[in-house]
N, C-alpha and C. Protein backbone atom coordinates (compact mmCIF):
# COMPACT_ATOMS: atom_id res chain seq x y z
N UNK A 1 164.85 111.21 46.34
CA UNK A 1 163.62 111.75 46.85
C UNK A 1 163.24 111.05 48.13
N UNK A 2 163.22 111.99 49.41
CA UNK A 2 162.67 111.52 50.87
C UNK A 2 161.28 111.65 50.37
N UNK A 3 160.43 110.80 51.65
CA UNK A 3 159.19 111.42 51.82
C UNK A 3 159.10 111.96 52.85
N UNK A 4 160.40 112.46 53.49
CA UNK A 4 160.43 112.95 55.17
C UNK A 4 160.14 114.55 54.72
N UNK A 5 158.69 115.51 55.30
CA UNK A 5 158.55 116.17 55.19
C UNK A 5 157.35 116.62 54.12
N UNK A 6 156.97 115.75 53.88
CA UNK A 6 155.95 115.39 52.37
C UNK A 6 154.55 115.25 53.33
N UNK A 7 153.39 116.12 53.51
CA UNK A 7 152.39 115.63 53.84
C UNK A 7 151.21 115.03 52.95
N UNK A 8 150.85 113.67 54.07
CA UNK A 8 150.37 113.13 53.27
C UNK A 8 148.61 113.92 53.03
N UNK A 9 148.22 113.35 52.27
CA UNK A 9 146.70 113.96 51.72
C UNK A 9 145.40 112.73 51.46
N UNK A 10 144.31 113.09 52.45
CA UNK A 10 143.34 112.26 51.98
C UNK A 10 143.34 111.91 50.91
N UNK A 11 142.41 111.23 50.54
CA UNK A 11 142.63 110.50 49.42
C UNK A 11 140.88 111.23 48.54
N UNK A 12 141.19 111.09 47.63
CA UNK A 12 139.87 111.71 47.13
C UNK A 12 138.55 110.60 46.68
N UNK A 13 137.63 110.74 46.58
CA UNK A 13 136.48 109.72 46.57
C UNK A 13 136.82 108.74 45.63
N UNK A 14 137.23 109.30 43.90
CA UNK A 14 137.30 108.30 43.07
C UNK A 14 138.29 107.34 43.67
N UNK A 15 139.13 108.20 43.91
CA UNK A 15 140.32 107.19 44.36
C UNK A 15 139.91 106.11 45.53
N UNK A 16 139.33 106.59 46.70
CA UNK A 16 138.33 105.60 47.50
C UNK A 16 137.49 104.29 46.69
N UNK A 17 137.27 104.43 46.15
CA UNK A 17 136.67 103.53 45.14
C UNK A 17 134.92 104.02 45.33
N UNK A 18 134.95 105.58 45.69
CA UNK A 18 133.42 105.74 46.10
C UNK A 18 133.00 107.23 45.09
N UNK A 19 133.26 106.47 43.37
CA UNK A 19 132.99 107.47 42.23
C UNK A 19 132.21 108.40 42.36
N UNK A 20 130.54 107.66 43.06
CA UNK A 20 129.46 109.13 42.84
C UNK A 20 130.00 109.81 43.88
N UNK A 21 129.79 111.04 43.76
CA UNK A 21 129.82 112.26 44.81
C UNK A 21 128.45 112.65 45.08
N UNK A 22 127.37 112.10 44.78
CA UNK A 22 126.09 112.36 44.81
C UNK A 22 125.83 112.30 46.77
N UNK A 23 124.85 113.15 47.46
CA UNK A 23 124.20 112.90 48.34
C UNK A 23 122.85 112.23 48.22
N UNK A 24 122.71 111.60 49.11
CA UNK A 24 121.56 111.17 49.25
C UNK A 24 120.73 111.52 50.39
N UNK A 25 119.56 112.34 50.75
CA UNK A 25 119.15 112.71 51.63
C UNK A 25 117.91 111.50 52.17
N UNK A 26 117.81 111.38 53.24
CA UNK A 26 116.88 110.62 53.92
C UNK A 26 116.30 111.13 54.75
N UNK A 27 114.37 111.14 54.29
CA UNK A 27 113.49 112.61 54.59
C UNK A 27 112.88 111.15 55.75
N UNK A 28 112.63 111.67 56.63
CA UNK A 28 111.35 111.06 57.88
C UNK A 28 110.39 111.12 57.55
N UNK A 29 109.54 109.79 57.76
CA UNK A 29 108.16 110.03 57.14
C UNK A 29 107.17 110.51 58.75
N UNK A 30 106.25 111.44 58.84
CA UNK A 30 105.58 111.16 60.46
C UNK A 30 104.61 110.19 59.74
N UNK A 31 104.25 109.61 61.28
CA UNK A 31 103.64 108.57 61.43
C UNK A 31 102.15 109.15 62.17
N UNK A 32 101.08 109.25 61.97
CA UNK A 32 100.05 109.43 62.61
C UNK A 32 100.24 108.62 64.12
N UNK A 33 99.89 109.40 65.14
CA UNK A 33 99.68 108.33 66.00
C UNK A 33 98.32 107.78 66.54
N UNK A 34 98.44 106.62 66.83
CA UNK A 34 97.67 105.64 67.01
C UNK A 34 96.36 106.30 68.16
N UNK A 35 95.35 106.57 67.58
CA UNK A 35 93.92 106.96 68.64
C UNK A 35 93.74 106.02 69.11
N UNK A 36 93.45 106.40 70.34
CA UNK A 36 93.12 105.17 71.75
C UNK A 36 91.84 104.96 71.63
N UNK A 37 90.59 106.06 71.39
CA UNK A 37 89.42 105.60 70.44
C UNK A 37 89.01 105.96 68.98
N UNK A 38 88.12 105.12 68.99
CA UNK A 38 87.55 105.33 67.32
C UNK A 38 86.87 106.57 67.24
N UNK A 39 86.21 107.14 68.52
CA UNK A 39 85.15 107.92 68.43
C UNK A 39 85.63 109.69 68.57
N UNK A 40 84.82 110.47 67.69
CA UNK A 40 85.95 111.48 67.87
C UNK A 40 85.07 112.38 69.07
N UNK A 41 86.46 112.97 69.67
CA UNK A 41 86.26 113.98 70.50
C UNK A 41 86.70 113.49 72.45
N UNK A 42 86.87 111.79 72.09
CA UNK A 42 86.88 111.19 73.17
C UNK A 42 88.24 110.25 73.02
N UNK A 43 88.71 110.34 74.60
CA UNK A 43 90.50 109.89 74.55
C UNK A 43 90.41 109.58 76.08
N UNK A 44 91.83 108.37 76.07
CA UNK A 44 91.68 107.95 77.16
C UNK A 44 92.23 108.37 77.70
N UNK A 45 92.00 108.09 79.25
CA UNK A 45 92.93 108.41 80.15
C UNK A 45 94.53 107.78 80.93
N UNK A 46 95.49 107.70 81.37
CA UNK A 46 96.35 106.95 81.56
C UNK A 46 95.92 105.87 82.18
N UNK A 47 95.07 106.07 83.18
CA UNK A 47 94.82 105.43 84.13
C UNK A 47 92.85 104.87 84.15
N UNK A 48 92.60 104.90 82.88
CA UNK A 48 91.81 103.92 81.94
C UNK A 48 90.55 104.57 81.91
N UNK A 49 89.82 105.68 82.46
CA UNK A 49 88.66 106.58 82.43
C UNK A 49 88.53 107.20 81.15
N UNK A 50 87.66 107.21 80.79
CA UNK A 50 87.60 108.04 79.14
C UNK A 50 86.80 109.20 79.69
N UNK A 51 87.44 110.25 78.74
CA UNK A 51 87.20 111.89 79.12
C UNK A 51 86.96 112.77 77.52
N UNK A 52 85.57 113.15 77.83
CA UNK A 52 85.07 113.82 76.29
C UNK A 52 85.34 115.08 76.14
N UNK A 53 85.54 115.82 75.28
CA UNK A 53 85.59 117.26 75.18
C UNK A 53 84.97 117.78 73.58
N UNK A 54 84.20 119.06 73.35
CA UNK A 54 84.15 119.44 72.30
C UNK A 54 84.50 120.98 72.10
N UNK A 55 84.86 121.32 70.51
CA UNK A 55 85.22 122.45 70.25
C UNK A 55 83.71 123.52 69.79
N UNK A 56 83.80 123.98 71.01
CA UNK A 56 83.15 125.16 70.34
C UNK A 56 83.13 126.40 69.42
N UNK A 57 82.76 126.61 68.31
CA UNK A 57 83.23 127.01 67.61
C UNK A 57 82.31 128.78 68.01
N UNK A 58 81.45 128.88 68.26
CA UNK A 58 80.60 130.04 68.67
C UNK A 58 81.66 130.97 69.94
N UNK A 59 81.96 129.94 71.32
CA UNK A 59 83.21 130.56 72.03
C UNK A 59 84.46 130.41 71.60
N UNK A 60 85.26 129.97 70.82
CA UNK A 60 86.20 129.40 70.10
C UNK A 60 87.10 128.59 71.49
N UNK A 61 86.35 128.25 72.03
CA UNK A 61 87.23 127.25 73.37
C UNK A 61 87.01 125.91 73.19
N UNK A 62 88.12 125.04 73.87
CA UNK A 62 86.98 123.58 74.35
C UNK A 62 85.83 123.45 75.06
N UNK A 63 85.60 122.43 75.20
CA UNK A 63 83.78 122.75 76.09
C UNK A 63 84.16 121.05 76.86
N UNK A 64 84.39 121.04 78.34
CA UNK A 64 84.88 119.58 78.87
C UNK A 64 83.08 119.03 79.41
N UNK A 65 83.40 118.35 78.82
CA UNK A 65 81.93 116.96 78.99
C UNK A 65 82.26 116.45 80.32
N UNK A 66 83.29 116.06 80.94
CA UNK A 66 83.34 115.21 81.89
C UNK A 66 84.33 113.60 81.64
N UNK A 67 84.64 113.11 82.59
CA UNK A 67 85.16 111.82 82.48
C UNK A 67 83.60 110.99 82.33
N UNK A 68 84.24 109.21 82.00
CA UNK A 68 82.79 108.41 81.66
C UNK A 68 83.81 107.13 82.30
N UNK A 69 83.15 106.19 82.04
CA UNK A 69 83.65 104.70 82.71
C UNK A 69 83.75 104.04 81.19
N UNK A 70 83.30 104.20 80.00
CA UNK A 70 83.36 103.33 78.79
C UNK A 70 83.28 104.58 77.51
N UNK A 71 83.75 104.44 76.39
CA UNK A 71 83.96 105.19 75.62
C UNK A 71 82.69 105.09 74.67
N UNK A 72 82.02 104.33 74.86
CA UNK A 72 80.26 104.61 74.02
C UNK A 72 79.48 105.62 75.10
N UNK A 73 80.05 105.70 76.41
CA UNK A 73 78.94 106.71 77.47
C UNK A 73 79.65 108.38 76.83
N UNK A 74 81.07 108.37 76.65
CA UNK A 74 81.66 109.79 76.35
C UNK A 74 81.54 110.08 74.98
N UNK A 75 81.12 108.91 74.01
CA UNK A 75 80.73 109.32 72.84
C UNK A 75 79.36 109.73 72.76
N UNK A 76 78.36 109.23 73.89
CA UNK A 76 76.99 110.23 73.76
C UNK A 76 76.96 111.44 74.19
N UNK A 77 77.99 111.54 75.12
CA UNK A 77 77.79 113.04 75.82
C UNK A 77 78.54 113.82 75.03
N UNK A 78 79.37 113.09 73.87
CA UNK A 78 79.79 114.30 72.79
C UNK A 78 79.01 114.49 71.60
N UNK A 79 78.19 113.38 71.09
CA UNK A 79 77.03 113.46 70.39
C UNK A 79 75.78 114.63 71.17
N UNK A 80 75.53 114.25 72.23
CA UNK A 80 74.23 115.21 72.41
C UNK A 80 75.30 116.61 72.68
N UNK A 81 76.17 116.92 73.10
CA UNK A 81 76.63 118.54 73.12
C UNK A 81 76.87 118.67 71.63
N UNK A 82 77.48 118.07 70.62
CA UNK A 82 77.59 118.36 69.54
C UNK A 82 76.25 118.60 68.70
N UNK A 83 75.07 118.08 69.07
CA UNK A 83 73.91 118.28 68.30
C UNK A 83 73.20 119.75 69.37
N UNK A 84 73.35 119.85 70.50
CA UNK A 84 73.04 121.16 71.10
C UNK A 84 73.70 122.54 70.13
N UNK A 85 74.98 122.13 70.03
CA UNK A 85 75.60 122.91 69.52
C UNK A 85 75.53 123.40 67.56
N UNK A 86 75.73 122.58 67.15
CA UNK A 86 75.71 122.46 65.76
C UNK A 86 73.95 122.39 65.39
N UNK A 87 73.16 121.82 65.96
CA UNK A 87 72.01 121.49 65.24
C UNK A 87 72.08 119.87 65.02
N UNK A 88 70.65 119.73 64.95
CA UNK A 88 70.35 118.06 64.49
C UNK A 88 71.06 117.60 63.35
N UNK A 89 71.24 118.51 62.50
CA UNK A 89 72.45 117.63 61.21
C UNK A 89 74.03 117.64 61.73
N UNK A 90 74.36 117.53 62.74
CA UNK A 90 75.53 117.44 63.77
C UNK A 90 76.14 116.40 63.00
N UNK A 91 77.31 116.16 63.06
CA UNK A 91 78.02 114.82 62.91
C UNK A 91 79.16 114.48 63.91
């Protein structure tokens, strides 16, 4: 008996010494990303100006407040449009 002409053949898992045949899938978890402020409705800018916006829900658009210099000035101007808008029980 040659082996000239005999192809050879992977080898099969058990034989690998790798018994389970099981997969294992590995799911991605997302990650929230990180808000640049605490305050909602207000985000920074690249280049460090904070800029407010709110959703109107009556036009179904955004509604732009404007840029601010500190993120407690763009959180009032989204507080008082949000209480224009919604009413004094605003949040």
């Amino acid at each position: 008996m040659s082996d000239e002409g005999e192809e050879a053949s992977p080898p099969s898992p058990s034989a690998a010494g790798g018994g389970s045949t099981a997969t294992t899938k590995t799911t991605k978890t997302k990650t929230k990303k990180q808000c640049s402020s605490v305050y909602r409705g207000v985000r920074q800018r690249p280049w460090g100006s904070w800029a407010a916006e709110i959703r109107d829900p009556n036009r179904g658009a955004r509604l732009w407040l404007g840029t601010f210099d500190t993120a407690e000035e763009a959180a009032r101007a989204y507080d008082a449009a949000a209480r224009h808008i919604r009413g004094p029980g605003a949040r």
